[in-house]
Every structure is written in structure tokens, then in C-alpha cells.
C-alpha atoms as a PDB file:
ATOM      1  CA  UNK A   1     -23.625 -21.348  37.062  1.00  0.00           C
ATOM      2  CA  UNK A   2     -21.335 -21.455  33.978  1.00  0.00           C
ATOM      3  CA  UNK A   3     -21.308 -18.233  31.168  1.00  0.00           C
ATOM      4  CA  UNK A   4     -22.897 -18.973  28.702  1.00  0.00           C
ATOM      5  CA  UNK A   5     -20.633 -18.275  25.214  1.00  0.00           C
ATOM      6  CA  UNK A   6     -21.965 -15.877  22.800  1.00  0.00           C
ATOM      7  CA  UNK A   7     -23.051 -17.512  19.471  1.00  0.00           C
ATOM      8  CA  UNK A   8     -21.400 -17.082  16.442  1.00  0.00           C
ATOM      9  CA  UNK A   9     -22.998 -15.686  13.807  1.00  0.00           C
ATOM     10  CA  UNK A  10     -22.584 -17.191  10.017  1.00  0.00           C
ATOM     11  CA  UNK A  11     -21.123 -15.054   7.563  1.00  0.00           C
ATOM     12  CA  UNK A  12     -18.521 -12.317   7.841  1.00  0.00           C
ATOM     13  CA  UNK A  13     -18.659  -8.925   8.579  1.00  0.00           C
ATOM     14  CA  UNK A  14     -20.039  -6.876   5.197  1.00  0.00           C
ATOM     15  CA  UNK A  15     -17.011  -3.691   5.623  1.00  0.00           C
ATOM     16  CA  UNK A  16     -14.165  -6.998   5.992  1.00  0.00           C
ATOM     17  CA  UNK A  17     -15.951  -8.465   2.833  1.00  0.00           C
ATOM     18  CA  UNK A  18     -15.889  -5.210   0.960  1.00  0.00           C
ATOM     19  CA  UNK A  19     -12.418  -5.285   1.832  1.00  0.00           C
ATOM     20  CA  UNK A  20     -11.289  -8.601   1.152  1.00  0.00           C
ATOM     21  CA  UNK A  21     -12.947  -7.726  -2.236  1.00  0.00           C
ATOM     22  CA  UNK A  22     -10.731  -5.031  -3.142  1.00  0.00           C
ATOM     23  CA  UNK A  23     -13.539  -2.180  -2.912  1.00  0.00           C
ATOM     24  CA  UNK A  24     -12.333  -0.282  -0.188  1.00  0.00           C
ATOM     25  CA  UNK A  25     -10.185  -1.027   2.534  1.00  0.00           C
ATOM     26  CA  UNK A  26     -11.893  -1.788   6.181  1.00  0.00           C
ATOM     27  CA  UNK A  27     -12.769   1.603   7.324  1.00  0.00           C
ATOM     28  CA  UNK A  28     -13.895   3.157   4.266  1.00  0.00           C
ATOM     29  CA  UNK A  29     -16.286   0.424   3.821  1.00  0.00           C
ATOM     30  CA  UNK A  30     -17.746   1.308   6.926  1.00  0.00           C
ATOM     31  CA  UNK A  31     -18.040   5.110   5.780  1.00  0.00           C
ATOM     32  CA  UNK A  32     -19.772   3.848   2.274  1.00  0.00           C
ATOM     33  CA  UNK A  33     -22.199   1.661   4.014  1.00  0.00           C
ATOM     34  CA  UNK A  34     -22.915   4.696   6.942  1.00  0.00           C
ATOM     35  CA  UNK A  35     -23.760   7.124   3.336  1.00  0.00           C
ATOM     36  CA  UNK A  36     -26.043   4.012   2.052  1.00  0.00           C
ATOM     37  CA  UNK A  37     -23.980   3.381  -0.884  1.00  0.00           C
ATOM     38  CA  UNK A  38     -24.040  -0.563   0.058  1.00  0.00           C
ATOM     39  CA  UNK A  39     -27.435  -2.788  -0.333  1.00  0.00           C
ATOM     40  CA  UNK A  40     -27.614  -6.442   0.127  1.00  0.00           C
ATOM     41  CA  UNK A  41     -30.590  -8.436  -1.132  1.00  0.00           C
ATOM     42  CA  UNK A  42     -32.026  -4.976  -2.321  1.00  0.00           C
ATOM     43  CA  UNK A  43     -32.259  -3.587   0.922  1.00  0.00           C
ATOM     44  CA  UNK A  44     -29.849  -0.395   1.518  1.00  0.00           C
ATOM     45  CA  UNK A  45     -28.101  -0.783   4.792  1.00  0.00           C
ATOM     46  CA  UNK A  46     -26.134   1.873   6.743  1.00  0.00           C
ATOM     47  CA  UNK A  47     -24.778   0.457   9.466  1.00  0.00           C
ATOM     48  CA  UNK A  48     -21.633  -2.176   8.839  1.00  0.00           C
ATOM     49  CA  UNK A  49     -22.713  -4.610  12.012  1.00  0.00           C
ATOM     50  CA  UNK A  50     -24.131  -6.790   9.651  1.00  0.00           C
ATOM     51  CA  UNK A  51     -23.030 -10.647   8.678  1.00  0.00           C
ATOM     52  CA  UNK A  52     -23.026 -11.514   4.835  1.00  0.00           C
ATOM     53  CA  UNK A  53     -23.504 -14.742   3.290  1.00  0.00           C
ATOM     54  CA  UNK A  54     -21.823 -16.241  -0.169  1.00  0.00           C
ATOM     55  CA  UNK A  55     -25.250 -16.890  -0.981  1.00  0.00           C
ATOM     56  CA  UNK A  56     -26.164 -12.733  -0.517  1.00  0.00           C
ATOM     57  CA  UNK A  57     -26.717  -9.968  -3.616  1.00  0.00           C
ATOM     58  CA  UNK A  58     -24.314  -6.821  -2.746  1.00  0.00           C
ATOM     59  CA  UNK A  59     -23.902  -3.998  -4.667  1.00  0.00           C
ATOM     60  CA  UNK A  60     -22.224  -1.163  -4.265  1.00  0.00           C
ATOM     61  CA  UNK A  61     -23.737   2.485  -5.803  1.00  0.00           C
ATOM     62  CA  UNK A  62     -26.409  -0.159  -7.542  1.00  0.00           C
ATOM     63  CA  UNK A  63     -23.759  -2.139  -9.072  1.00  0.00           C
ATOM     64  CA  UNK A  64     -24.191  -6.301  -8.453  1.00  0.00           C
ATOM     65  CA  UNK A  65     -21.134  -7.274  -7.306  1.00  0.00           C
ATOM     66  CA  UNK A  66     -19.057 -10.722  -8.132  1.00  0.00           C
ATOM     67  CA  UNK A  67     -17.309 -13.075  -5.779  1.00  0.00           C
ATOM     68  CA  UNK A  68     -13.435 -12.276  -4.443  1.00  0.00           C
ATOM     69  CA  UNK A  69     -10.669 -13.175  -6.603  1.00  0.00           C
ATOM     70  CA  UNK A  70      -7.614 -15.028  -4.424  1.00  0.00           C
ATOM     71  CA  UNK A  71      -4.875 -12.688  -3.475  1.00  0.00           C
ATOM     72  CA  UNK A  72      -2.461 -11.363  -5.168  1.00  0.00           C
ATOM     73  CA  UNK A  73       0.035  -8.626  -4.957  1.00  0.00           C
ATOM     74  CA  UNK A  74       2.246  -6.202  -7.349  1.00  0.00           C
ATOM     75  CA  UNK A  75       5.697  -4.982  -7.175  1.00  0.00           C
ATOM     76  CA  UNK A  76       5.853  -1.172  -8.672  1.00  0.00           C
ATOM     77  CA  UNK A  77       8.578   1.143  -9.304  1.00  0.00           C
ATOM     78  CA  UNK A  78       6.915   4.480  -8.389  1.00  0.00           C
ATOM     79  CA  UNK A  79       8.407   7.515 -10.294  1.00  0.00           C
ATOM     80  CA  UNK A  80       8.803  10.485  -8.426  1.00  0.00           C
ATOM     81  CA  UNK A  81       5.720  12.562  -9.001  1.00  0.00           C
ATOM     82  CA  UNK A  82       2.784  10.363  -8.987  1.00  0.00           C
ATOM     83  CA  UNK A  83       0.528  10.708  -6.215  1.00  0.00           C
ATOM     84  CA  UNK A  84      -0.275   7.500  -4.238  1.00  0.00           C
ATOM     85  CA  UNK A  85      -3.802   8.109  -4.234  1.00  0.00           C
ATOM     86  CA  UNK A  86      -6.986   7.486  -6.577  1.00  0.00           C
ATOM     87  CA  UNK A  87      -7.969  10.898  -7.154  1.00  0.00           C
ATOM     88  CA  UNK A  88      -6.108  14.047  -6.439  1.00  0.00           C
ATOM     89  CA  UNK A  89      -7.838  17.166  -5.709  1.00  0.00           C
ATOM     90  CA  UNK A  90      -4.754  19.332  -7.131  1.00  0.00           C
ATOM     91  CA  UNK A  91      -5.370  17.653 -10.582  1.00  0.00           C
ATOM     92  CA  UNK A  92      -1.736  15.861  -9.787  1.00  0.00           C
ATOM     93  CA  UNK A  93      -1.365  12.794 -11.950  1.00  0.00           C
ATOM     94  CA  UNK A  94      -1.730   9.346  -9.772  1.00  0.00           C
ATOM     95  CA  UNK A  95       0.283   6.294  -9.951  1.00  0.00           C
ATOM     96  CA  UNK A  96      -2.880   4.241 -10.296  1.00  0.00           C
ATOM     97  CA  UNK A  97      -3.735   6.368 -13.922  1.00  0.00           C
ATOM     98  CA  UNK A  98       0.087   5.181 -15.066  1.00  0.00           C
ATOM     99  CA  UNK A  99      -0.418   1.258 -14.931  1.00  0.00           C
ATOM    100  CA  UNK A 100      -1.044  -0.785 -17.639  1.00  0.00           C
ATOM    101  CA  UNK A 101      -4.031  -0.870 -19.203  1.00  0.00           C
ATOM    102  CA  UNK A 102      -4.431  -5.126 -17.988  1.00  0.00           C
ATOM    103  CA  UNK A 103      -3.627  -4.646 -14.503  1.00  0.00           C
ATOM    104  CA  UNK A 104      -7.150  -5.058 -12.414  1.00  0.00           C
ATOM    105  CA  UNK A 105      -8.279  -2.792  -9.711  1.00  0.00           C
ATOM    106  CA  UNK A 106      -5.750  -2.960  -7.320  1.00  0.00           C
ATOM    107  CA  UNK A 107      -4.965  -0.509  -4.085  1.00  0.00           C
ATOM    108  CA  UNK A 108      -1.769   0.412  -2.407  1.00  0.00           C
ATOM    109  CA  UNK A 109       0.166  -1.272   0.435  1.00  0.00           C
ATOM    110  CA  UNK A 110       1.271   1.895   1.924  1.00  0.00           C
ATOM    111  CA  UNK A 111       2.216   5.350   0.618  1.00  0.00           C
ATOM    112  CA  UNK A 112       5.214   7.041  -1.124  1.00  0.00           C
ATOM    113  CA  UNK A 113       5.355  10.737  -1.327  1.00  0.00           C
ATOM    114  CA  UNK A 114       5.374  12.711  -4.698  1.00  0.00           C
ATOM    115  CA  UNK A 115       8.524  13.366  -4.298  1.00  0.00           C
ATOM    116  CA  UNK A 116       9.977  10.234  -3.713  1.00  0.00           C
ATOM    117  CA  UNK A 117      10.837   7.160  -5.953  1.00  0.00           C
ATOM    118  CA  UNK A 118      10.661   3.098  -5.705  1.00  0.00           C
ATOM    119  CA  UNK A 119       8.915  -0.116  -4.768  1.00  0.00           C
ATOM    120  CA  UNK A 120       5.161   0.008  -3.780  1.00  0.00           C
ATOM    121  CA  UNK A 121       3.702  -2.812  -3.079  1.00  0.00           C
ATOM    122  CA  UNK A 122      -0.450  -3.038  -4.992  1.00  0.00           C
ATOM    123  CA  UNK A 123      -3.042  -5.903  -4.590  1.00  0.00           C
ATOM    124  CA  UNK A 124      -6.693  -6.759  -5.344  1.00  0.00           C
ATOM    125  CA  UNK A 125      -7.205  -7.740  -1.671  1.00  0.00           C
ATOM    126  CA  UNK A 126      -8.169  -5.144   0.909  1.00  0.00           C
ATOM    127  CA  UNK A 127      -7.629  -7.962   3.944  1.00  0.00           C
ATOM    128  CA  UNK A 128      -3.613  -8.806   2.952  1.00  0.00           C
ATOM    129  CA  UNK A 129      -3.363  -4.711   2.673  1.00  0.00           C
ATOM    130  CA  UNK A 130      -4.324  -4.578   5.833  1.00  0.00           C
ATOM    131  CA  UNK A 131      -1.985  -7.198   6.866  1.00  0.00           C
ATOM    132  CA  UNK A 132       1.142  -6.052   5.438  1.00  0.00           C
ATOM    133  CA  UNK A 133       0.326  -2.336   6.649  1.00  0.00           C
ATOM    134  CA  UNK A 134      -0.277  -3.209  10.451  1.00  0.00           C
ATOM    135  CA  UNK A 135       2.990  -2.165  12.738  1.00  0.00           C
ATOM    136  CA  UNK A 136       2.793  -5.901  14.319  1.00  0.00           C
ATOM    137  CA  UNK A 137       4.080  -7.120  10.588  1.00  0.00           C
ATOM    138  CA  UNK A 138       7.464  -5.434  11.517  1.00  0.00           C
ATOM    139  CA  UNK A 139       8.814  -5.511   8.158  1.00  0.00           C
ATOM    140  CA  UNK A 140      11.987  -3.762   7.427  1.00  0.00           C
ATOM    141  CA  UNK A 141      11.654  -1.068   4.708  1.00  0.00           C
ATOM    142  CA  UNK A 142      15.225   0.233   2.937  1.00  0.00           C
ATOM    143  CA  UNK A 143      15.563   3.285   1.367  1.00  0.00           C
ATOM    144  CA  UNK A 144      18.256   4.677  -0.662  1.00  0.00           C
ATOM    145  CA  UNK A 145      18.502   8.493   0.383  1.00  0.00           C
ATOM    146  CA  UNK A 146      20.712  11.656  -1.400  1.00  0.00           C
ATOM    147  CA  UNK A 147      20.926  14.718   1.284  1.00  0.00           C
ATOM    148  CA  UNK A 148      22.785  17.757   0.727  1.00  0.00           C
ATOM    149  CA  UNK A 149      25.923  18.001   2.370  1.00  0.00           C
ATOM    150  CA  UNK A 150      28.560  15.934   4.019  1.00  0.00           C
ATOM    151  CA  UNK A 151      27.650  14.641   6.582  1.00  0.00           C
ATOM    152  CA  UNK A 152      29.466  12.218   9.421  1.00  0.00           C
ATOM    153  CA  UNK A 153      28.639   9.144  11.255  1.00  0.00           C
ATOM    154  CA  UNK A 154      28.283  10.961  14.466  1.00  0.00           C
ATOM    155  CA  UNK A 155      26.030  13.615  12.630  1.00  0.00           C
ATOM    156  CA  UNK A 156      23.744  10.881  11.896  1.00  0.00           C
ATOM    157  CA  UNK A 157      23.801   9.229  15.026  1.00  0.00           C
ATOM    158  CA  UNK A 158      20.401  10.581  16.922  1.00  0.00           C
ATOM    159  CA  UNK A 159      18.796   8.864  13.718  1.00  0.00           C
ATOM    160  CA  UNK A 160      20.289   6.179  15.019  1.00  0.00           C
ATOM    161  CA  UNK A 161      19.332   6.808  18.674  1.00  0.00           C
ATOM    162  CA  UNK A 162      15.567   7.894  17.724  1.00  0.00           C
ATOM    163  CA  UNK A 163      14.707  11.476  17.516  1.00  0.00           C
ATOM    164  CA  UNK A 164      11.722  13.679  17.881  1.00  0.00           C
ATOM    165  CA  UNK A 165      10.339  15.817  15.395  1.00  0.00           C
ATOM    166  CA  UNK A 166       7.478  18.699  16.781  1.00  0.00           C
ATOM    167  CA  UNK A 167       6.473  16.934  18.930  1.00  0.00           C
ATOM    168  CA  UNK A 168       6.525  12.962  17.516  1.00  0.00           C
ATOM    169  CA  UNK A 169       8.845  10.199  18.638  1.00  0.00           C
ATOM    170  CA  UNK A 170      10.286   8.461  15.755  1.00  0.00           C
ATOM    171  CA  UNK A 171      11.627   4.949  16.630  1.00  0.00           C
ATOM    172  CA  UNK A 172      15.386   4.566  15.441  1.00  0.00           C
ATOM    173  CA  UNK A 173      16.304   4.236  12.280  1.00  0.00           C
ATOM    174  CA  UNK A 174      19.621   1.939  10.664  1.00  0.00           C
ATOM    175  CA  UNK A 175      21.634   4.009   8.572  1.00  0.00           C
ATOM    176  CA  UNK A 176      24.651   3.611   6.640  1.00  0.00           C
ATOM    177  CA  UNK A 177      27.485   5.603   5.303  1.00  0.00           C
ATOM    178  CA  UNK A 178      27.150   4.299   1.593  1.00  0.00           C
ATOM    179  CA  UNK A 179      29.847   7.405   0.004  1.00  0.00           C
ATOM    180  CA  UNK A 180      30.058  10.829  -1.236  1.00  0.00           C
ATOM    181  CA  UNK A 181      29.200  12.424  -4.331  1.00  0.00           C
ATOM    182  CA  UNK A 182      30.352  16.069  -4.940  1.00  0.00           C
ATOM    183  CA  UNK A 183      28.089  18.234  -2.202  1.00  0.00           C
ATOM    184  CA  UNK A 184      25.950  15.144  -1.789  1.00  0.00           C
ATOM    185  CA  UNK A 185      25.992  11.816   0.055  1.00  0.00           C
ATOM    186  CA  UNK A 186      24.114   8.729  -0.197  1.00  0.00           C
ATOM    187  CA  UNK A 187      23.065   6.813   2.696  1.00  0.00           C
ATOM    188  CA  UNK A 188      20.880   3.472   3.537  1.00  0.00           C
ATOM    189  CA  UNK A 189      18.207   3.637   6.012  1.00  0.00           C
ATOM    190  CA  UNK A 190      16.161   1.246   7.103  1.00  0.00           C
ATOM    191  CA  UNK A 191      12.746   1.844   9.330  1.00  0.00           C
ATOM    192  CA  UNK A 192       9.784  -0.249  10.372  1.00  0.00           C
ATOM    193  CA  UNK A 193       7.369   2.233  11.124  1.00  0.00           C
ATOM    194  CA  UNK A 194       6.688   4.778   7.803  1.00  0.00           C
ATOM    195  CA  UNK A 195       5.008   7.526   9.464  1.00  0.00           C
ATOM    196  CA  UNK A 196       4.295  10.663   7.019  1.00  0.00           C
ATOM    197  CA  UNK A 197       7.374  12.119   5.447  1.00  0.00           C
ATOM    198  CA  UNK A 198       9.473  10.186   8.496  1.00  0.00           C
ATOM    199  CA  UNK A 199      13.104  10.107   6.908  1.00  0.00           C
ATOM    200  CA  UNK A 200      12.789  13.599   5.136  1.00  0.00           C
ATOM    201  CA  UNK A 201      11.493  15.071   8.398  1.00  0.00           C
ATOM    202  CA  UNK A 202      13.821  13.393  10.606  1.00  0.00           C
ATOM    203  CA  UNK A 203      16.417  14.162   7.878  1.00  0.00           C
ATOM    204  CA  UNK A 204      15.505  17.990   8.465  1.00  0.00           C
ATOM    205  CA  UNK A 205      15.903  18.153  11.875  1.00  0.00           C
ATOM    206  CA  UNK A 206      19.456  16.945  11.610  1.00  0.00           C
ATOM    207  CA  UNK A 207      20.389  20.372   9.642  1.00  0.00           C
ATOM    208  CA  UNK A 208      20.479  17.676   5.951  1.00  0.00           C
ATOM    209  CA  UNK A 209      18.021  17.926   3.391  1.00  0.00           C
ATOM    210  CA  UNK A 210      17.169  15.000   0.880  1.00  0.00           C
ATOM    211  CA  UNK A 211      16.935  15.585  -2.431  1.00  0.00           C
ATOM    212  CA  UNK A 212      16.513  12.080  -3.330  1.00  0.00           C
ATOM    213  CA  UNK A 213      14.716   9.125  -1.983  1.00  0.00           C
ATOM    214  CA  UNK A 214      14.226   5.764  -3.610  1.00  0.00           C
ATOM    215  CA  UNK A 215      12.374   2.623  -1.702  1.00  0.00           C
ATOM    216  CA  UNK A 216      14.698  -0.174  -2.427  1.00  0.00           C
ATOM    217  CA  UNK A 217      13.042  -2.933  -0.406  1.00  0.00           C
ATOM    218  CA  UNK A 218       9.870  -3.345   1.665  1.00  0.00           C
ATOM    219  CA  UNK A 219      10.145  -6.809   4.016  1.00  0.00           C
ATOM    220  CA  UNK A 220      11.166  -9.523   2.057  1.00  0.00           C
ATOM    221  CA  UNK A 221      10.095  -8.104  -1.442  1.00  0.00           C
ATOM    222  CA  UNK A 222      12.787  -6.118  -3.281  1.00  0.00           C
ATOM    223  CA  UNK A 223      12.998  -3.200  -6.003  1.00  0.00           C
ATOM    224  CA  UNK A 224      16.111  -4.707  -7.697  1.00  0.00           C
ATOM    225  CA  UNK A 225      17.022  -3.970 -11.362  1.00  0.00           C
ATOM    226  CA  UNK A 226      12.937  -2.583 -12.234  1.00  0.00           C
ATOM    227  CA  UNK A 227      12.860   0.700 -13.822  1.00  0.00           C
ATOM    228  CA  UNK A 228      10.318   3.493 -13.264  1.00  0.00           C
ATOM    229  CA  UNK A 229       6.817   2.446 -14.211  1.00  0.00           C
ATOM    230  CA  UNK A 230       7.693  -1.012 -13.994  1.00  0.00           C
ATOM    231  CA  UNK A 231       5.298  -3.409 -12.569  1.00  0.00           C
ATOM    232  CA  UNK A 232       6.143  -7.548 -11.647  1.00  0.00           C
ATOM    233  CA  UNK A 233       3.284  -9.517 -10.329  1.00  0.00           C
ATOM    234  CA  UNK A 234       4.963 -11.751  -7.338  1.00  0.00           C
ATOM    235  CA  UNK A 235       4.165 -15.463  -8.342  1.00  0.00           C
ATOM    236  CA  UNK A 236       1.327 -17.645  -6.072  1.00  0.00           C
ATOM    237  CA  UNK A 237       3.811 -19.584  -4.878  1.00  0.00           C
ATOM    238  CA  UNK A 238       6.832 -16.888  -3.633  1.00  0.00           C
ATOM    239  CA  UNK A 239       3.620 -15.001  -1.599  1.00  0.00           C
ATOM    240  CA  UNK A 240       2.372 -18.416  -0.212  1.00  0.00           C
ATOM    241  CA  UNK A 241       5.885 -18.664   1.213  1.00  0.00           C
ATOM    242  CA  UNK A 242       6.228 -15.511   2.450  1.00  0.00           C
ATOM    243  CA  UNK A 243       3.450 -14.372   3.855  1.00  0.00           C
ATOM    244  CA  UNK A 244       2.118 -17.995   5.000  1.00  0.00           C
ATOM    245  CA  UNK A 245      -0.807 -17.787   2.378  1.00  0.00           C
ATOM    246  CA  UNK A 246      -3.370 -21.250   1.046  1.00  0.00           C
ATOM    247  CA  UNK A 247      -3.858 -21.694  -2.372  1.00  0.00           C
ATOM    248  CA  UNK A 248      -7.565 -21.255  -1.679  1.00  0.00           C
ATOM    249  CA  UNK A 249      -9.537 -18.232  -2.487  1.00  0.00           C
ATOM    250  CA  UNK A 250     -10.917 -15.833   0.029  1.00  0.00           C
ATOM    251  CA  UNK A 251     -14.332 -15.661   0.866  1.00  0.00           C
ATOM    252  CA  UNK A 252     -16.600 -14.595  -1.360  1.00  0.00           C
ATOM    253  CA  UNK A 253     -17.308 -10.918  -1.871  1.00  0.00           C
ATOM    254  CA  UNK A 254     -17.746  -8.040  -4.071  1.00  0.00           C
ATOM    255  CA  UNK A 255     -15.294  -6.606  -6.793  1.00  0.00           C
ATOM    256  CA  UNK A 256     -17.221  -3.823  -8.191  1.00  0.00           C
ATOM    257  CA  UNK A 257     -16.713  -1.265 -11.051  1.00  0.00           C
ATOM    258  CA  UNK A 258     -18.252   1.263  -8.733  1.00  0.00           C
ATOM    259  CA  UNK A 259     -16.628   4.551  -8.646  1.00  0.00           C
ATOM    260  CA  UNK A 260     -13.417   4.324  -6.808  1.00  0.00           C
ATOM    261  CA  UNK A 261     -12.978   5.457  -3.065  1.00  0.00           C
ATOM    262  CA  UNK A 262      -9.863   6.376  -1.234  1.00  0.00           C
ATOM    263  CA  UNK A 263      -7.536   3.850  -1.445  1.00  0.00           C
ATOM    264  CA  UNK A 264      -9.615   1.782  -3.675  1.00  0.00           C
ATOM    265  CA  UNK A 265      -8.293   3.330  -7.470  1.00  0.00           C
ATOM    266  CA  UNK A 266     -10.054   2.176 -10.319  1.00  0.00           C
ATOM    267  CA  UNK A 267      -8.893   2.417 -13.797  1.00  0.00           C
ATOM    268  CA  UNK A 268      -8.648   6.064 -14.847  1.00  0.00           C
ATOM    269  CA  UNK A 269      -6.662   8.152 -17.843  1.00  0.00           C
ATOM    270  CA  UNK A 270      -3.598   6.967 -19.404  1.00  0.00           C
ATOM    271  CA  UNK A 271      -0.670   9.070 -18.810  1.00  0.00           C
ATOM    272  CA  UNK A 272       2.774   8.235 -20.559  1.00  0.00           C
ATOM    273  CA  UNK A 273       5.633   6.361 -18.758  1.00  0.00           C
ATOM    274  CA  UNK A 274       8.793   8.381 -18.210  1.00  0.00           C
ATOM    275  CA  UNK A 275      10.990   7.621 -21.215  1.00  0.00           C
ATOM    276  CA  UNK A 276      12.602   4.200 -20.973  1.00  0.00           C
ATOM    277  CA  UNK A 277      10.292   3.037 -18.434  1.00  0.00           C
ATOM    278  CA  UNK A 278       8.640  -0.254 -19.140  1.00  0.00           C
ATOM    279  CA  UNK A 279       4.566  -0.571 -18.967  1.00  0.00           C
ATOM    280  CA  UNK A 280       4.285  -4.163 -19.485  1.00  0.00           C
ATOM    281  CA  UNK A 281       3.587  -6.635 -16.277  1.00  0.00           C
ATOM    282  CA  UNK A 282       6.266  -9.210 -15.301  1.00  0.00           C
ATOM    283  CA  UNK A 283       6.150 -12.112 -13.293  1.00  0.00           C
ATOM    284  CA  UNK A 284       8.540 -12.242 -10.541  1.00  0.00           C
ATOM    285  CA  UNK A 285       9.399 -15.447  -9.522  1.00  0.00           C
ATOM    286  CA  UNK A 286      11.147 -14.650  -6.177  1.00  0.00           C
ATOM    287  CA  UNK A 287      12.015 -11.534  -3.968  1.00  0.00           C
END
């Protein structure tokens, strides 16, 4: 007697939907539908093990919600001292309050700290977040770092090697020797992990500190001559070839003005560019 395989259900999962969408990413669609934020068809639901249809009426906090928009992502030159989050409950200013007034709602691939500088990579769709934040991607993210001091090559070596730091096992990093500068020295380093704070912690327990740390590149898409506040939209075509993309659109789902969740900014208050910095968006036509 043969198993018999369990059938597939139409639809797709509402949380991977949301996400797809831009609302939220995966797991805090889950959390909004468990609080009943979520209806479909009228009907509140609070549990995400539920299949939607193109066909089916979502809205999120009682707001009807509009079919997915294809993919698409944003280069950004973070300045130091923007928070990468939508709201901050220290009344910091966020990057997402410091783009330009056109740019749609968009989240974060990733995280940069306050204090440090560069390329962040934004898009509309929760899914190729996802994608481009999961360890399997492997993508190799460069950083331009300043520490204090003078250090050697065999002072930076358990970098190199790996190191732990209280307790967690940081995988090991490439770094380069780039020069000196007075009581300073810059160096390259390249990771594929991005754990919280890695290269400042790891950094720390080496007896440096940095005082400087700009994102330079993150896989395949670089920071090159932008300035701080910049933004470049990365053409269809350059993110079909990189990250193996159609030209269709995802599957339908919601992209709601509801109020924004973690992760999932909305438009918020304007807050002036560092001097020089440019607001306008850019296409980029490679990386």
C-alpha cells in the first residue's frame, strides 16, 4: 500500500503574502495576524496557517489592500547616525524619515549601526529581503574600517583565524593592511555573516577600537562614488542578472498604508540631508 501525497492547497501562505507585499517581513506578519490586525474577506483571522487567493479582500488595521508591485531594490548611502529602524523609541532620527519624499515604502536588507556609515540595501519586497538576508546567500560584505592605533598584520591575525567574543564564535574575517594615518589605520574587511556590532566587537577584543566604519560593498552591489543620503534604484535588468530574477510580478498581495511595523517603515518626517548630500533617486545601471 503506497502513501498517499498530501494535497496541495491553492493559494499562498497569508504572513509570505504580507511579505512579498512589503508590509512586514515573514515573522512579523505572523505576530500582526496572531493580534488580529489582518482580515480577509471581512473575517479577522489570527492564526497565519491560512492560504490566500488573488481573488481574496485583505486588509491590514481595516485598510483594503492592493496587489504586489514586482521587485525592486535600492542602493543607500547611510550616514552615520540614522537608526536602521522605522520607529525609534529614543526619539533617534531613522534612515527611513531621510529618503526622498518619491521613494515608496520600502524596508531594509539588513542593519547598519548608528554609528556606522555606507551602502544599505532597501526594497518593496519582503520575500527578496528575506532572500538576500539568509546566511545560505553567502554574500561577501566589505567594509572600510579606521581603529585607533597601529596595528600589525600579526595583531590582526586571530581576525583572520576567527575569534570569540563572550562567549560567540565569529567565523573569520579577510582583512587588509590598506595604510596609516597619524594614530590611525585603515583596514578592509570582508565578512559573510553580520552578526550585531561583529567587526567593532571583534575589533575590541583585539585591544583596537574603530572610530570609523563605512559599508563599501554588500555581494555584488557596490557603494562606489554615492555620497551620504544618496539613494540609486538598481535597474530591472542588473537585479534580473544578479539575483536570477523574471520580469514577472510576484503574486498578488497587499501594499498597505497601514501603520508601519518593525522592519516595515512607512513614510514619516522629513529630516535634512547632511550638507552636500544628494536626496534625489538615481538609476544605477550596473553594480
Amino acid at each position: 500500500m503506497t502513501d498517499t501525497p498530501p494535497k496541495t492547497l491553492p493559494g499562498e501562505r497569508i504572513a509570505k503574502v504580507l511579505s512579498r507585499a512589503g508590509v512586514a517581513s515573514r515573522r512579523e506578519a505572523e505576530r500582526m495576524i496572531e493580534a488580529g490586525l489582518v482580515a480577509v474577506n471581512g473575517k479577522p483571522i489570527t492564526s497565519p496557517a491560512l492560504n490566500v487567493l488573488p481573488s481574496d479582500r485583505i486588509t491590514v488595521e481595516g485598510k483594503q489592500v492592493a496587489a504586489a508591485e514586482p521587485a525592486r531594490l535600492w542602493l543607500y548611502y547611510k550616514p552615520e547616525g540614522l537608526v536602521t529602524s522605522a520607529s525609534d523609541e529614543k526619539g533617534r532620527p531613522t534612515v527611513f524619515e531621510n529618503l526622498p519624499e518619491d521613494m515608496p515604502r520600502v524596508m531594509s536588507v539588513g542593519r547598519l549601526d548608528l554609528n556606522s556609515e555606507g551602502l544599505l540595501l532597501l526594497t518593496n519586497d519582503g520575500e527578496l529581503k528575506r532572500r538576500l538576508e539568509l546566511p545560505a546567500t553567502g554574500w561577501l560584505r566589505k567594509y572600510r574600517v579606521r581603529v585607533k592605533g597601529n596595528p600589525t598584520d600579526v595583531d590582526l591575525e586571530p581576525l583572520r583565524k576567527g575569534i570569540t567574543v563572550d562567549g560567540e564564535r565569529f567565523q573569520p574575517m579577510t582583512v587588509t593592511m590598506d595604510r596609516h594615518q597619524g594614530s590611525n589605520a585603515w583596514l578592509t574587511v570582508g565578512l559573510r555573516e553580520g552578526r550585531n556590532r561583529e567587526i567593532r566587537r571583534a575589533v575590541n577584543a583585539i585591544n583596537l577600537i574603530v572610530n570609523r566604519l563605512i559599508r563599501v560593498s554588500y555581494g555584488p552591489f557596490r557603494l562606489g562614488e554615492m555620497e551620504p543620503g544618496q539613494v540609486e534604484e538598481v535597474r530591472p535588468k542588473v537585479l534580473r542578472d544578479q539575483l536570477g530574477l523574471t520580469e514577472e510580478a510576484p503574486a498578488k498581495g497587499p501594499t498597505t498604508g497601514s501603520k508601519p511595523s518593525t522592519g516595515t517603515p512607512a513614510r514619516g518626517p522629513r529630516i535634512a540631508a547632511k550638507p552636500g548630500a544628494r536626496s534625489g533617486i538615481k538609476p544605477r545601471r550596473g553594480a
